[in-house]
C-alpha atoms as a PDB file:
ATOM      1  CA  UNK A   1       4.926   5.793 -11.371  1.00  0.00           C
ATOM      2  CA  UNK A   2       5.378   8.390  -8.164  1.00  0.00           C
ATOM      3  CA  UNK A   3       5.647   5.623  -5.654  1.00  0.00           C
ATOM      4  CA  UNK A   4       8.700   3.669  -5.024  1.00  0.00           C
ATOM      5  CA  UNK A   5       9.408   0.196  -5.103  1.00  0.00           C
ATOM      6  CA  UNK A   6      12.122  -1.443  -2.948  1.00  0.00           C
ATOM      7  CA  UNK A   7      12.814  -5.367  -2.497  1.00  0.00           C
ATOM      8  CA  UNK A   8      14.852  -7.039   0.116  1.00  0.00           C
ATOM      9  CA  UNK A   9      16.344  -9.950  -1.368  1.00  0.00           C
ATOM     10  CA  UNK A  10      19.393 -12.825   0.211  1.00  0.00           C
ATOM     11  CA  UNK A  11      19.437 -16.411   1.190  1.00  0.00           C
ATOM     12  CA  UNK A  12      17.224 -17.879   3.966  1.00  0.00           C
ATOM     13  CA  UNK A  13      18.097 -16.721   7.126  1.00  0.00           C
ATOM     14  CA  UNK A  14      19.676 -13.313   5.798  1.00  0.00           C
ATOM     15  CA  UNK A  15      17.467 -11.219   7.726  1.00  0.00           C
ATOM     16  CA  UNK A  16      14.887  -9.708   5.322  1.00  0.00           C
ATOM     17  CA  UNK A  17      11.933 -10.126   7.198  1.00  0.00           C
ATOM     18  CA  UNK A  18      13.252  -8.215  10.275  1.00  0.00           C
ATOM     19  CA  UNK A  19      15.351  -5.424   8.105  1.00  0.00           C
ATOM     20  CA  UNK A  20      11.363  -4.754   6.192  1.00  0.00           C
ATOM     21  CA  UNK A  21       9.939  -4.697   9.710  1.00  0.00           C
ATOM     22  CA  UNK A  22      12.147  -2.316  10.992  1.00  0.00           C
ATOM     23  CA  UNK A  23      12.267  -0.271   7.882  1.00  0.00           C
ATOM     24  CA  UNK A  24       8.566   0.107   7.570  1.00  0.00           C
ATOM     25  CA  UNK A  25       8.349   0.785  11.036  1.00  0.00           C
ATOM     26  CA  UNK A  26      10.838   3.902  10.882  1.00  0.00           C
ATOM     27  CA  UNK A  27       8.632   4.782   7.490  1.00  0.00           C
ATOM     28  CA  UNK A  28       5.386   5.365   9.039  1.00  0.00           C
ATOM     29  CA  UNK A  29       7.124   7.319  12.212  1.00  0.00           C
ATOM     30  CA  UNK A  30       7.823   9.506   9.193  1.00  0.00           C
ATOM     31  CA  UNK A  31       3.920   9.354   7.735  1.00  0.00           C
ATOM     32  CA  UNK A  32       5.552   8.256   4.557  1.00  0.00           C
ATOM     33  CA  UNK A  33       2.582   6.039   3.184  1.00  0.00           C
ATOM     34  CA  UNK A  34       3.815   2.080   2.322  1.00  0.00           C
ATOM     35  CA  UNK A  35       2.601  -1.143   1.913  1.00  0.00           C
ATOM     36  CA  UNK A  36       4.419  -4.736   2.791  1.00  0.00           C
ATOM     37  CA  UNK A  37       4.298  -7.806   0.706  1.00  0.00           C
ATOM     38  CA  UNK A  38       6.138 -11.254   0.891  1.00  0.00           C
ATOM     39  CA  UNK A  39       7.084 -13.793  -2.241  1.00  0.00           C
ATOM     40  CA  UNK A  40       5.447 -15.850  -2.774  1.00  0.00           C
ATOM     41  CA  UNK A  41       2.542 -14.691  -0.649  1.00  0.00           C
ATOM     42  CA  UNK A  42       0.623 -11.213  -0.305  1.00  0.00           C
ATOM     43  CA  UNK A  43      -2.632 -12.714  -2.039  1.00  0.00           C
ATOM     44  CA  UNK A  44      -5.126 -15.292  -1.570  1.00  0.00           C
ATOM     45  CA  UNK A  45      -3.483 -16.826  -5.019  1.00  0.00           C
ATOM     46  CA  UNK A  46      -0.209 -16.014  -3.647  1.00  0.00           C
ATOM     47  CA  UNK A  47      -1.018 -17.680  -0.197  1.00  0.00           C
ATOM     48  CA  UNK A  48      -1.835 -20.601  -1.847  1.00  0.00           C
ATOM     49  CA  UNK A  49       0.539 -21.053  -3.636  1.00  0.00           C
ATOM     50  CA  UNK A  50       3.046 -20.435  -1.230  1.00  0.00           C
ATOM     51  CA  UNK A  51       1.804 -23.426   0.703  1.00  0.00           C
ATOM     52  CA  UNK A  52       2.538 -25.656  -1.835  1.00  0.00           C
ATOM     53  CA  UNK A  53       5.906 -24.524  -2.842  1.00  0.00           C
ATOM     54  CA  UNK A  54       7.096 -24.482   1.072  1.00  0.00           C
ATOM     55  CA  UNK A  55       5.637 -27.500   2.300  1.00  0.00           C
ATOM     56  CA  UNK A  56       4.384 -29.695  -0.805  1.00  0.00           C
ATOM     57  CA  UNK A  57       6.377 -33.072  -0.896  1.00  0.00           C
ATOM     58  CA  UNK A  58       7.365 -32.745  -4.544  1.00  0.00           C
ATOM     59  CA  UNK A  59       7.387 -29.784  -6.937  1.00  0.00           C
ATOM     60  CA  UNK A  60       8.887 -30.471 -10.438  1.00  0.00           C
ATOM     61  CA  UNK A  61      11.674 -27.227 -11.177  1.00  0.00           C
ATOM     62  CA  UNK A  62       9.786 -25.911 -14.020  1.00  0.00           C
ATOM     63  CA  UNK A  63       6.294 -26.116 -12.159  1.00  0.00           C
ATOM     64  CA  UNK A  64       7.974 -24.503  -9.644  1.00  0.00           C
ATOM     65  CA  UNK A  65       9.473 -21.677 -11.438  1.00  0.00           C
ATOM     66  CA  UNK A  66       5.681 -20.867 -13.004  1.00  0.00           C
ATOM     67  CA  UNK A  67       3.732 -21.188  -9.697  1.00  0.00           C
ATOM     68  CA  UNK A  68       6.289 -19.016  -7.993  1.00  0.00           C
ATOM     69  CA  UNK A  69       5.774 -16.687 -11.488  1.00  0.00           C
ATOM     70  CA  UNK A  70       2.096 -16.940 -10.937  1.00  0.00           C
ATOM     71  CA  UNK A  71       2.090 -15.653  -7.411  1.00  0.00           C
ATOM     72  CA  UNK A  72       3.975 -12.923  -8.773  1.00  0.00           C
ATOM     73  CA  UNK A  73       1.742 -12.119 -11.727  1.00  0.00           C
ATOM     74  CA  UNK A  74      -1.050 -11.756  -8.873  1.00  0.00           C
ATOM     75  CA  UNK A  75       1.118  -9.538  -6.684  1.00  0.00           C
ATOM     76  CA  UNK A  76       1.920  -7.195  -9.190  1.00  0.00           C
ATOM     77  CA  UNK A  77      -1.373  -6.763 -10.365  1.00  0.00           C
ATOM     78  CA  UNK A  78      -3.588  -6.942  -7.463  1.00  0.00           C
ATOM     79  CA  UNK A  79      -1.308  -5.040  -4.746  1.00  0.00           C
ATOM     80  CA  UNK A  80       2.373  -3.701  -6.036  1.00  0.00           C
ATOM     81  CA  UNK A  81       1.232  -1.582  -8.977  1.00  0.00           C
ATOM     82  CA  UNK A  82      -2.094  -0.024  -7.875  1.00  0.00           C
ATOM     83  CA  UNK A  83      -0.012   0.983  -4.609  1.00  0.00           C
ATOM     84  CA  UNK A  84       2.886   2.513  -6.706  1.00  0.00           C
ATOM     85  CA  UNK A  85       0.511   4.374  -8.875  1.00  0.00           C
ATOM     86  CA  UNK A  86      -1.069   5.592  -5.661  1.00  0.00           C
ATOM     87  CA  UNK A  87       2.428   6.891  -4.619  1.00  0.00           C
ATOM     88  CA  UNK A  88       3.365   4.657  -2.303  1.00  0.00           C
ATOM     89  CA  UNK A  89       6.516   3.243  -1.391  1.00  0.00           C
ATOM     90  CA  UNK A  90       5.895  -0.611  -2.045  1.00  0.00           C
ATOM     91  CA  UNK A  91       8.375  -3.073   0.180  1.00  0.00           C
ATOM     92  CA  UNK A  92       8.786  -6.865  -0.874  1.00  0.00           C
ATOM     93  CA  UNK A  93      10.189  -9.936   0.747  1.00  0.00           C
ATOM     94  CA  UNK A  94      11.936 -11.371  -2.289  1.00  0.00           C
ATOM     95  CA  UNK A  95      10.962 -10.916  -6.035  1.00  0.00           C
ATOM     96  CA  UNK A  96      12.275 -11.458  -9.201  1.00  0.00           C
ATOM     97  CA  UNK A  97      16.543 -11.674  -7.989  1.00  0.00           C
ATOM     98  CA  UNK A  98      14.715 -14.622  -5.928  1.00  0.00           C
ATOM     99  CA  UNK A  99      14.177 -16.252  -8.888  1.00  0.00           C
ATOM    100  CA  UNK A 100      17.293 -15.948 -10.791  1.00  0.00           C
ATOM    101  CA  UNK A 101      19.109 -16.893  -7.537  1.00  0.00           C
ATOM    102  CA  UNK A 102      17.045 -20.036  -6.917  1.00  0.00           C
ATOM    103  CA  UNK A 103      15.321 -21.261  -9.844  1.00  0.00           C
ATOM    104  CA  UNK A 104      18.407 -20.407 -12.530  1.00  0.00           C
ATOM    105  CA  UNK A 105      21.305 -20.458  -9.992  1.00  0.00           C
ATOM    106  CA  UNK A 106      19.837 -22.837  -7.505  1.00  0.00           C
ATOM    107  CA  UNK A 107      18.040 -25.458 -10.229  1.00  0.00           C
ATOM    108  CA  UNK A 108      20.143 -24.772 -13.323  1.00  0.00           C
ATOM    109  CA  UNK A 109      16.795 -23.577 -15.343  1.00  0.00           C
ATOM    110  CA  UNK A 110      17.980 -21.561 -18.824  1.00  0.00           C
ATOM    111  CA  UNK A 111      18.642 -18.550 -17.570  1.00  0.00           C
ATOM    112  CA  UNK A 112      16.779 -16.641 -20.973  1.00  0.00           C
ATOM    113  CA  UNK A 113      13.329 -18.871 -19.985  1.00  0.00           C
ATOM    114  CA  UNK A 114      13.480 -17.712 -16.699  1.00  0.00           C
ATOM    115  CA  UNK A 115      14.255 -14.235 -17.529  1.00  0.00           C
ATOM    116  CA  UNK A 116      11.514 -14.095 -20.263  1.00  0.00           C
ATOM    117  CA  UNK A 117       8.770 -15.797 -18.145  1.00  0.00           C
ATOM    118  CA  UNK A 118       9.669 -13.402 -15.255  1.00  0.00           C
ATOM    119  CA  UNK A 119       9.272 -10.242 -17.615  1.00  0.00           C
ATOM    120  CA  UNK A 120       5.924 -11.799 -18.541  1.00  0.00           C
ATOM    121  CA  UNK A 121       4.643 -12.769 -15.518  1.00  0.00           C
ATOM    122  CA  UNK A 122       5.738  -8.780 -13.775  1.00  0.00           C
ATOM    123  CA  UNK A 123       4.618  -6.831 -17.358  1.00  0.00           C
ATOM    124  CA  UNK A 124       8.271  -5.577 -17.052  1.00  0.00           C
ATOM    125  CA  UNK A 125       7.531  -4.140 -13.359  1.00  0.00           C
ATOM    126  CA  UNK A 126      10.966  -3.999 -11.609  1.00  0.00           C
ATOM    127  CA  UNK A 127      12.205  -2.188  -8.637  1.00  0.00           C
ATOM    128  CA  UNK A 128      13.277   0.872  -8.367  1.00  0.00           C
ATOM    129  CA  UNK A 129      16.307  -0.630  -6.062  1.00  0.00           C
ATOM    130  CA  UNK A 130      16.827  -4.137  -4.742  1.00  0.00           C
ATOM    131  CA  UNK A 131      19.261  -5.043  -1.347  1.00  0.00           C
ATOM    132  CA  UNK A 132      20.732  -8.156  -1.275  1.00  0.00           C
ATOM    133  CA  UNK A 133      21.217  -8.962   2.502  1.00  0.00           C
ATOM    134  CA  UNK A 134      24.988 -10.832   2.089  1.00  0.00           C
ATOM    135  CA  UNK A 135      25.704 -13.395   4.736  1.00  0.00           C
ATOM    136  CA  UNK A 136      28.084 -16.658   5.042  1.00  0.00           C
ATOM    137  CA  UNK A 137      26.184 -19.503   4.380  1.00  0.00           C
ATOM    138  CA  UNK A 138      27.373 -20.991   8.154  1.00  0.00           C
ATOM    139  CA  UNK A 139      25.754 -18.239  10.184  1.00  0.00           C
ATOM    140  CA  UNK A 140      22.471 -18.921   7.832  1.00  0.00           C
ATOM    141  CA  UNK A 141      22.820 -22.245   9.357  1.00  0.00           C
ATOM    142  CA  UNK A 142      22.802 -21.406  12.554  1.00  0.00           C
ATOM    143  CA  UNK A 143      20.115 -18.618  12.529  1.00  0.00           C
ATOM    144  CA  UNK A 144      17.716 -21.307  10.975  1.00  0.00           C
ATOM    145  CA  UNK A 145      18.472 -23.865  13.957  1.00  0.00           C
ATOM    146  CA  UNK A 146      17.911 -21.195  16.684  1.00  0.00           C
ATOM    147  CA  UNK A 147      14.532 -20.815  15.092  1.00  0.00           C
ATOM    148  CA  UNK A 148      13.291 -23.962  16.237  1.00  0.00           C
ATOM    149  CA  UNK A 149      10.585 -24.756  13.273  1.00  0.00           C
ATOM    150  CA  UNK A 150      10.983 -27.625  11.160  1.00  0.00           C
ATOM    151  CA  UNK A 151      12.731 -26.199   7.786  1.00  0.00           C
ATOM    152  CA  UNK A 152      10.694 -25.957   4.614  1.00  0.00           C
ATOM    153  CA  UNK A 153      10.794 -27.678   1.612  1.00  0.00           C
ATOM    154  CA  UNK A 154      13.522 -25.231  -0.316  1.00  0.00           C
ATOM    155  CA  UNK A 155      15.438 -25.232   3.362  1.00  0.00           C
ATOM    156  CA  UNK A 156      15.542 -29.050   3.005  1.00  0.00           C
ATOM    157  CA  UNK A 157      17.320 -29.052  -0.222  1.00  0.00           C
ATOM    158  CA  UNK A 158      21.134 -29.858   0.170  1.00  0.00           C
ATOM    159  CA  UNK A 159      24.376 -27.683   0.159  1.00  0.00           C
ATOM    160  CA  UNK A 160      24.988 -27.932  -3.070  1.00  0.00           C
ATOM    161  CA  UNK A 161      21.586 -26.828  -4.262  1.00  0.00           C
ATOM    162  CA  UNK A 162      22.247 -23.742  -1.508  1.00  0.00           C
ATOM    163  CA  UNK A 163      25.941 -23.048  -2.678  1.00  0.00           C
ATOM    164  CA  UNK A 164      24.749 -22.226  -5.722  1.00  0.00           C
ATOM    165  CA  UNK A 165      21.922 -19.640  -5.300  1.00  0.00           C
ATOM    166  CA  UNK A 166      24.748 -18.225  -2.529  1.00  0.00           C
ATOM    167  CA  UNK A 167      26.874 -17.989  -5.881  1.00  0.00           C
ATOM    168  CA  UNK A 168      24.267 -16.645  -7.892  1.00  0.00           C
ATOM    169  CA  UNK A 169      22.756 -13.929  -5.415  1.00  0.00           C
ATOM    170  CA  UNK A 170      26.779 -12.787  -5.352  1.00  0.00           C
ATOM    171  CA  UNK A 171      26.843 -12.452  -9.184  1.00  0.00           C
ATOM    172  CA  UNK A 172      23.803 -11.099  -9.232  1.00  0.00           C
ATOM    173  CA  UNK A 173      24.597  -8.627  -6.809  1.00  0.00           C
ATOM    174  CA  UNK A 174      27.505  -7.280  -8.434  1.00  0.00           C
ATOM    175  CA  UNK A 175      26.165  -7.000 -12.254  1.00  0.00           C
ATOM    176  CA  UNK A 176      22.166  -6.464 -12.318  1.00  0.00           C
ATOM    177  CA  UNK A 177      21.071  -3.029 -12.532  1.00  0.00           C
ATOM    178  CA  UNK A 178      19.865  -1.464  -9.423  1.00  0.00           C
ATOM    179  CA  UNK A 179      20.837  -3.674  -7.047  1.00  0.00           C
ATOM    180  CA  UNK A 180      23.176  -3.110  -3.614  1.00  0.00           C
ATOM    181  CA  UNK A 181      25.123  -5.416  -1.596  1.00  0.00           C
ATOM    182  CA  UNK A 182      24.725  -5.011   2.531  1.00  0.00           C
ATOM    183  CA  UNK A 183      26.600  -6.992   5.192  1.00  0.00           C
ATOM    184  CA  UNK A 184      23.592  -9.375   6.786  1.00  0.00           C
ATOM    185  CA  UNK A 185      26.086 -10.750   9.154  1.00  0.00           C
ATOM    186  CA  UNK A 186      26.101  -7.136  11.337  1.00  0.00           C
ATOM    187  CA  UNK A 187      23.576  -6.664  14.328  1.00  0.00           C
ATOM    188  CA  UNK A 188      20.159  -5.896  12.968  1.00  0.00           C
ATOM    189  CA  UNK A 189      20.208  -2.311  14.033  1.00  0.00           C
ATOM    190  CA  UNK A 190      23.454  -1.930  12.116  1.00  0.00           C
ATOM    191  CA  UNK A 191      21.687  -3.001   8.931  1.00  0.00           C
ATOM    192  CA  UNK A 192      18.955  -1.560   9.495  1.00  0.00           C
ATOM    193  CA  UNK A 193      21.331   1.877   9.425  1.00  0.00           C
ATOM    194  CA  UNK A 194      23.156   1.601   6.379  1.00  0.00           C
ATOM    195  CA  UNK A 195      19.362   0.699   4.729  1.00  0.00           C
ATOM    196  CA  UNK A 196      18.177   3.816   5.618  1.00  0.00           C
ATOM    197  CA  UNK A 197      21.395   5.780   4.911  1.00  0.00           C
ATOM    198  CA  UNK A 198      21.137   4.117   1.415  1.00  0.00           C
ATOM    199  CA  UNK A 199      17.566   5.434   0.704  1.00  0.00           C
ATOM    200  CA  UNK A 200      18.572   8.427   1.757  1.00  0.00           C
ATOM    201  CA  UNK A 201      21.002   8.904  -0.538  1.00  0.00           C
ATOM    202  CA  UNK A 202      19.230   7.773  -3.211  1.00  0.00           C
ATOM    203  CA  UNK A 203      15.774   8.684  -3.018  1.00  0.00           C
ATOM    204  CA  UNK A 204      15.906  11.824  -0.922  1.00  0.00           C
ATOM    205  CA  UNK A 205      13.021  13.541  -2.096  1.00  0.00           C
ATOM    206  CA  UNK A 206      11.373  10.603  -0.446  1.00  0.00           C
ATOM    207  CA  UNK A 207      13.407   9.456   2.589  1.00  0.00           C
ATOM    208  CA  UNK A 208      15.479  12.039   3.833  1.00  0.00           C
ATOM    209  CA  UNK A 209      12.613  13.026   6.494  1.00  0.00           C
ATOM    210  CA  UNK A 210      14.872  13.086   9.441  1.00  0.00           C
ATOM    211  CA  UNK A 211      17.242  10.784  10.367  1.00  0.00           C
ATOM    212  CA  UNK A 212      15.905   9.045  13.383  1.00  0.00           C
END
């Protein structure tokens, strides 16, 4: 497809939202047409949903792995492929690495079930490059309490549950295809630097519009 599709992925806290903010901020000072999305969100369906899965008393792990699929399923299809085939360059708060991190790693579902489901629920839509945003899980900590807001209902979950999606988004990191590692613990406008020199270098047909 001529658009380009690029997902910001880490633990809570990491600094996603603010790195897409900034990044599709310095985009349109550059005219370069995008759209922003969030997992699980982006869609009435998705919106829904989300509710439930943040701030439901109770989900079941496998319900939960197939409502956060079925957000998904919606995104794709109602806002991340038409803008890719309209050439746009697509930016997500978490998609499928999420999954693998927090529904295999995190709640120790088969990893081949989630993989399958996921490839179902996307029609085999994957991004064209994914950042993990890397950051000890003791500054995470912090960053959450300096928010103030109650946490949700994945935040609640205990160490344990949040060592191991840490784990997984490191494994992940280092052996899926298309996928970069970045320092989260830096200032944001340091990130937000070497994610711009990144798509730079590798889309530069694209990105490499200036360097402001």
């Amino acid at each position: 497809m001529p658009g380009l599709f690029i997902v910001l992925e880490g633990i809570e806290a990491s600094g996603k939202t603010t790195q897409l903010g900034m990044l599709a901020e310095w985009l349109e000072r550059r005219a370069i047409p995008c759209i922003v999305a969030r997992e699980p969100g982006g869609t009435a369906v998705g919106e829904a949903v989300r509710e439930v899965l943040l701030h439901g008393e109770h989900v079941d792990s496998r319900a939960e792995l197939l409502l956060y699929l079925a957000a998904r399923a919606q995104l794709v299809a109602e806002t991340v492929r038409p803008a890719l085939e309209a050439g746009r360059v697509v930016l997500t708060d978490r998609y499928e690495l999420s999954t693998f991190a927090y529904q295999g790693g995190g709640r120790g579902l088969p990893e081949p079930a989630v993989r399958t489901l996921n490839a179902f629920a996307t029609a085999g839509l994957r991004p064209d490059l994914t950042i993990v945003l890397s950051l000890p899980r003791s500054i995470a900590q912090a960053r959450l309490a300096e928010r103030g807001a109650g946490p949700d209902r994945v935040e609640r979950e205990g160490r344990e549950f949040h060592d191991r999606v840490a784990s997984a988004y490191e494994t992940l990191g280092n052996t899926e295809p298309g996928v970069e590692i970045m320092d989260g613990a830096l200032a944001a406008a340091q990130v937000h630097g070497a994610v711009v020199r990144l798509l730079q270098l590798r889309f530069p047909e694209t990105f490499a519009r200036g360097t402001g």
